[in-house]
Each structure stands twice: as structure tokens, then as C-alpha cells.
C-alpha atoms as a PDB file:
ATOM      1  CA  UNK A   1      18.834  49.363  -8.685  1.00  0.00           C
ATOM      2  CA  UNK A   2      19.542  52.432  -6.684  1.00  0.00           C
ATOM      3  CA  UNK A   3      15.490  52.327  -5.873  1.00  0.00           C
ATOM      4  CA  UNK A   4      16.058  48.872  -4.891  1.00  0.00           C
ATOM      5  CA  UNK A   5      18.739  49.019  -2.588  1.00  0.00           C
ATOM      6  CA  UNK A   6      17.013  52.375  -0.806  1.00  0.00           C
ATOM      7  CA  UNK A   7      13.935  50.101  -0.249  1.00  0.00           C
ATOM      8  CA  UNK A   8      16.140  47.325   1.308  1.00  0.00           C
ATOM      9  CA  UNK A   9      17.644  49.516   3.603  1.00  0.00           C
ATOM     10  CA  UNK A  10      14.899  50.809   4.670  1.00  0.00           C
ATOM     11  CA  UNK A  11      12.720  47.221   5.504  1.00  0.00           C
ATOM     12  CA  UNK A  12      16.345  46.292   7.057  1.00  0.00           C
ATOM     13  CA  UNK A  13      16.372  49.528   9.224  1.00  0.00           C
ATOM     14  CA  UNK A  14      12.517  48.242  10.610  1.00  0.00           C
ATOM     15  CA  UNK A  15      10.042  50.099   8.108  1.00  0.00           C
ATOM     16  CA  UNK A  16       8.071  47.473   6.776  1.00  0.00           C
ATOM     17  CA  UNK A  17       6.472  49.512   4.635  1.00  0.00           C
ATOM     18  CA  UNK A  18       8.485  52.325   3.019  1.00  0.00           C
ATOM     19  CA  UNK A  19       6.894  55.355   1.521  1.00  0.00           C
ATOM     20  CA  UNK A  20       8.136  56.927  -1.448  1.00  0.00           C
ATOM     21  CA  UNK A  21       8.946  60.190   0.692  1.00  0.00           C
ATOM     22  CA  UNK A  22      11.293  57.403   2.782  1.00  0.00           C
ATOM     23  CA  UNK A  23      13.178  56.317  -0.433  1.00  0.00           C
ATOM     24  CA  UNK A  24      13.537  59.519  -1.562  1.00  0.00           C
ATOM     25  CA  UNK A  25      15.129  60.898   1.544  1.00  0.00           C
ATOM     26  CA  UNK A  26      17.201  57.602   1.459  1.00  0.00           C
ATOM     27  CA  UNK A  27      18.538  58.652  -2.068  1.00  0.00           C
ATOM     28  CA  UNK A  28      18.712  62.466  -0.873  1.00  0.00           C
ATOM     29  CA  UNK A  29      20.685  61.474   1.550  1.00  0.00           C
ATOM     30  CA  UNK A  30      23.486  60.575  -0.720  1.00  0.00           C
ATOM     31  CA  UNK A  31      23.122  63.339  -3.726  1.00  0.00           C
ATOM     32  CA  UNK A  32      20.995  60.740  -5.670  1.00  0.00           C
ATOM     33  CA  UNK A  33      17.717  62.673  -7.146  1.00  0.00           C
ATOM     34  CA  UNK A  34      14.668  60.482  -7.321  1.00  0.00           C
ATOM     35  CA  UNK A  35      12.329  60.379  -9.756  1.00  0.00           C
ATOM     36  CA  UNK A  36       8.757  60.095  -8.861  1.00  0.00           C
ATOM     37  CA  UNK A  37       7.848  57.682 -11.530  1.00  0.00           C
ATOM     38  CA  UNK A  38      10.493  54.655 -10.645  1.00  0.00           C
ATOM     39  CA  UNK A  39       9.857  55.352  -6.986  1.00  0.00           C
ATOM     40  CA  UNK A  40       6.099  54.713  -7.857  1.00  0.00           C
ATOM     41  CA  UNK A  41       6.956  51.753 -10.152  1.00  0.00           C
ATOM     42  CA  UNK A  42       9.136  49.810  -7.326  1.00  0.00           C
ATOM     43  CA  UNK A  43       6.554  50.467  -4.894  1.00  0.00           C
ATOM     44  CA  UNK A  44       3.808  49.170  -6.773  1.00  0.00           C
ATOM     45  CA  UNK A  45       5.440  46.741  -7.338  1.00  0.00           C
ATOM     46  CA  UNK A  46       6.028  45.480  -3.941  1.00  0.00           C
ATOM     47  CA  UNK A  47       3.404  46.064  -2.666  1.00  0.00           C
ATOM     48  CA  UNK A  48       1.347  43.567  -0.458  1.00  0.00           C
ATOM     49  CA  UNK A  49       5.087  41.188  -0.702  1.00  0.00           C
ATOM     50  CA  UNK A  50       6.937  40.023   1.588  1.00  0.00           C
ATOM     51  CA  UNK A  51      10.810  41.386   1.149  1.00  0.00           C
ATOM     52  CA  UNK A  52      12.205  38.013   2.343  1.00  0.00           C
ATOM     53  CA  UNK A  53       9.656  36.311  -0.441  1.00  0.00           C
ATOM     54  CA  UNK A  54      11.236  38.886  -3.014  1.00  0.00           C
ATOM     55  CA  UNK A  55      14.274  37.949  -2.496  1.00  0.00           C
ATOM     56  CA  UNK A  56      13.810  34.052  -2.619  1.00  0.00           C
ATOM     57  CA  UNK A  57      12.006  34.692  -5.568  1.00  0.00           C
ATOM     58  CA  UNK A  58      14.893  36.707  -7.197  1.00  0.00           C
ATOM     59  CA  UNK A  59      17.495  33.624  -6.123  1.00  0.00           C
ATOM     60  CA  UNK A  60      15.422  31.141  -8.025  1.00  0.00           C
ATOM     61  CA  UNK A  61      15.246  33.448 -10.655  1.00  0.00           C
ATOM     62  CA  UNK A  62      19.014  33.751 -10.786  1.00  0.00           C
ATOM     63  CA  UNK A  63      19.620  30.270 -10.560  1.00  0.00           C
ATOM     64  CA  UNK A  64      17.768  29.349 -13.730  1.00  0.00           C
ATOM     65  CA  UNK A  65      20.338  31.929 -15.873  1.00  0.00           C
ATOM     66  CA  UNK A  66      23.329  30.613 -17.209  1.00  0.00           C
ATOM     67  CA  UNK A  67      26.376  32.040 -16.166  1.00  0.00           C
ATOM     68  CA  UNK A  68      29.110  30.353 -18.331  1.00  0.00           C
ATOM     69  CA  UNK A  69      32.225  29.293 -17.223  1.00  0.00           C
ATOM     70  CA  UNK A  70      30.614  25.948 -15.799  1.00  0.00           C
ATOM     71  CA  UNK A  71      33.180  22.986 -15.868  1.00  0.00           C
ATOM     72  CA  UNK A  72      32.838  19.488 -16.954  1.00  0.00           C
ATOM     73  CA  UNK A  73      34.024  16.447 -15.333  1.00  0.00           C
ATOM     74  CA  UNK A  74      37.287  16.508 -17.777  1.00  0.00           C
ATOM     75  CA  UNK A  75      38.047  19.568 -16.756  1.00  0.00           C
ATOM     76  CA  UNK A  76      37.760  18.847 -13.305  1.00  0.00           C
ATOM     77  CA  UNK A  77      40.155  16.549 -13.486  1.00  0.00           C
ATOM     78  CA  UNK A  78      42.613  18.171 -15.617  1.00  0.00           C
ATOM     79  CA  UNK A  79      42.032  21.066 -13.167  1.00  0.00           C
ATOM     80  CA  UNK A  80      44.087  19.193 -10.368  1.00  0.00           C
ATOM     81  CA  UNK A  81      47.035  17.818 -12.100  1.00  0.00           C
ATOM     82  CA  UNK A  82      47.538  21.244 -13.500  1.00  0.00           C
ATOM     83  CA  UNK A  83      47.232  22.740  -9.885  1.00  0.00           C
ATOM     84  CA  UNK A  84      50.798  21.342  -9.607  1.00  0.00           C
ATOM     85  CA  UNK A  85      52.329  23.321 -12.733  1.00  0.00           C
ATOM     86  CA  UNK A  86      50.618  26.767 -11.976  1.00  0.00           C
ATOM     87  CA  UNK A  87      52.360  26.759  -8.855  1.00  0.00           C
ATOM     88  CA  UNK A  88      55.772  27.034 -11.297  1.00  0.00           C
ATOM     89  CA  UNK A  89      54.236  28.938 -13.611  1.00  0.00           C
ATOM     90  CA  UNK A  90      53.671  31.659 -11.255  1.00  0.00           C
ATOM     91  CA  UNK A  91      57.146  31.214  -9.237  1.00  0.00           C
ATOM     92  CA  UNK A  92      58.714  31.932 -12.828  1.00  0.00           C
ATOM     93  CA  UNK A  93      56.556  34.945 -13.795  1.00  0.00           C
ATOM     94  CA  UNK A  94      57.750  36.124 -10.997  1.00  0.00           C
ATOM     95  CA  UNK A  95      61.121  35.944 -11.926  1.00  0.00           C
ATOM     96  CA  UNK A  96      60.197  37.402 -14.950  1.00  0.00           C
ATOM     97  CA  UNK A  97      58.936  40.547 -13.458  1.00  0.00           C
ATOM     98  CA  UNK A  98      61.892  41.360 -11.651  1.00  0.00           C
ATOM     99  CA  UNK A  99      64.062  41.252 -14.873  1.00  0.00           C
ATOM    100  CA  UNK A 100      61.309  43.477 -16.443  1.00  0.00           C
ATOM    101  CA  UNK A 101      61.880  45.695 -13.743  1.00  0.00           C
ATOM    102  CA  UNK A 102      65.156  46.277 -14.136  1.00  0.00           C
ATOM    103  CA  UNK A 103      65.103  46.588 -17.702  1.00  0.00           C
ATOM    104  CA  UNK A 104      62.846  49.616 -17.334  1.00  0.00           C
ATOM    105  CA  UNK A 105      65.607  51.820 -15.280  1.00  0.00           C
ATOM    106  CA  UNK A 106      63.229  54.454 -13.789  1.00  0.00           C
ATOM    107  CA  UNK A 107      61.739  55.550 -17.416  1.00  0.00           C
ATOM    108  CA  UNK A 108      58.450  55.739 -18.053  1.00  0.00           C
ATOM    109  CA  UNK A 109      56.650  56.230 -21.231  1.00  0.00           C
ATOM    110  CA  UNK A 110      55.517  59.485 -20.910  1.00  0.00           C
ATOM    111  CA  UNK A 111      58.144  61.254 -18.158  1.00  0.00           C
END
């Protein structure tokens, strides 16, 4: 990823077509050691695209893997009338907290 992101700053910067001594002075430039053989491996394969191609390629990639969490039409709907009792819930954890707090008296676990 590291590779990656060297080679994007460098086609942002204006180098359309970054050398390996480029992304390696990239990386060098923050302590990061590059090896030769995934500096290669990125470049080759790039080469002859497009970066702006690469990346709409990647999003359509990305959109075809699942990425849980997805909600259903039930739970849309339950999702607004509950709107209305999270606001309480949080009002009385809130409470809570401060009751906690005083509980604790300036001990910690460990002092």
C-alpha cells in the first residue's frame, strides 16, 4: 500500500510516469526502506495505465464486495421511530456517568 500511495503522490505532484528511483526517494523520504522487487511489481503493473482508469477500476471493484451492515426496508423504518428513544437513552447515560464519576473518588486501579 505504502508503494501505492508513493506512486499516487507522485502522478498527483505532475510525474506521469514515476520511476522506481522516484518512489523510492518518496518512501526515503519518510524512513520507509523500499524494496526493489514490490517497487518493480507496482510498476509493472501500471504500466501503459492511466492512474485515473486505475482508480475507476479499483471503485468498481470495491463496489462489487460486500461490506455488511446493509439495512433492509424494516429496519429502515424501525430506524426512525427509534431515533426518538436514543435521544433519552443517551440523555440518561449521561446521567449515569456522572454518578459513576463520583463513585470513583479520585482512585484509580492501579495508583
Amino acid at each position: 500500500m505504502k508503494y501505492l500511495a508513493a506512486y499516487l503522490l507522485l502522478t498527483a505532484g505532475g510525474n506521469a510516469a514515476p520511476s522506481s528511483e522516484d518512489i523510492k526517494a518518496v518512501l526515503a523520504s519518510v524512513g520507509v526502506e523500499a524494496e526493489d522487487e514490490r517497487v518493480a511489481s507496482l510498476l509493472s503493473a501500471v504500466q501503459g495505465k492511466n492512474v485515473n482508469e486505475l482508480i475507476e477500476e479499483g471503485r468498481a471493484k470495491l463496489a462489487s464486495v460486500p461490506s455488511g451492515g446493509a439495512v433492509s426496508g424494516g429496519a429502515a423504518a424501525a430506524g426512525g421511530a427509534a431515533a426518538g428513544s436514543a435521544e433519552e437513552a443517551v440523555e440518561e447515560n449521561k446521567e449515569e456517568e456522572k454518578e459513576e464519576s463520583d463513585d470513583d473518588m479520585g482512585f484509580g486501579l492501579f495508583d
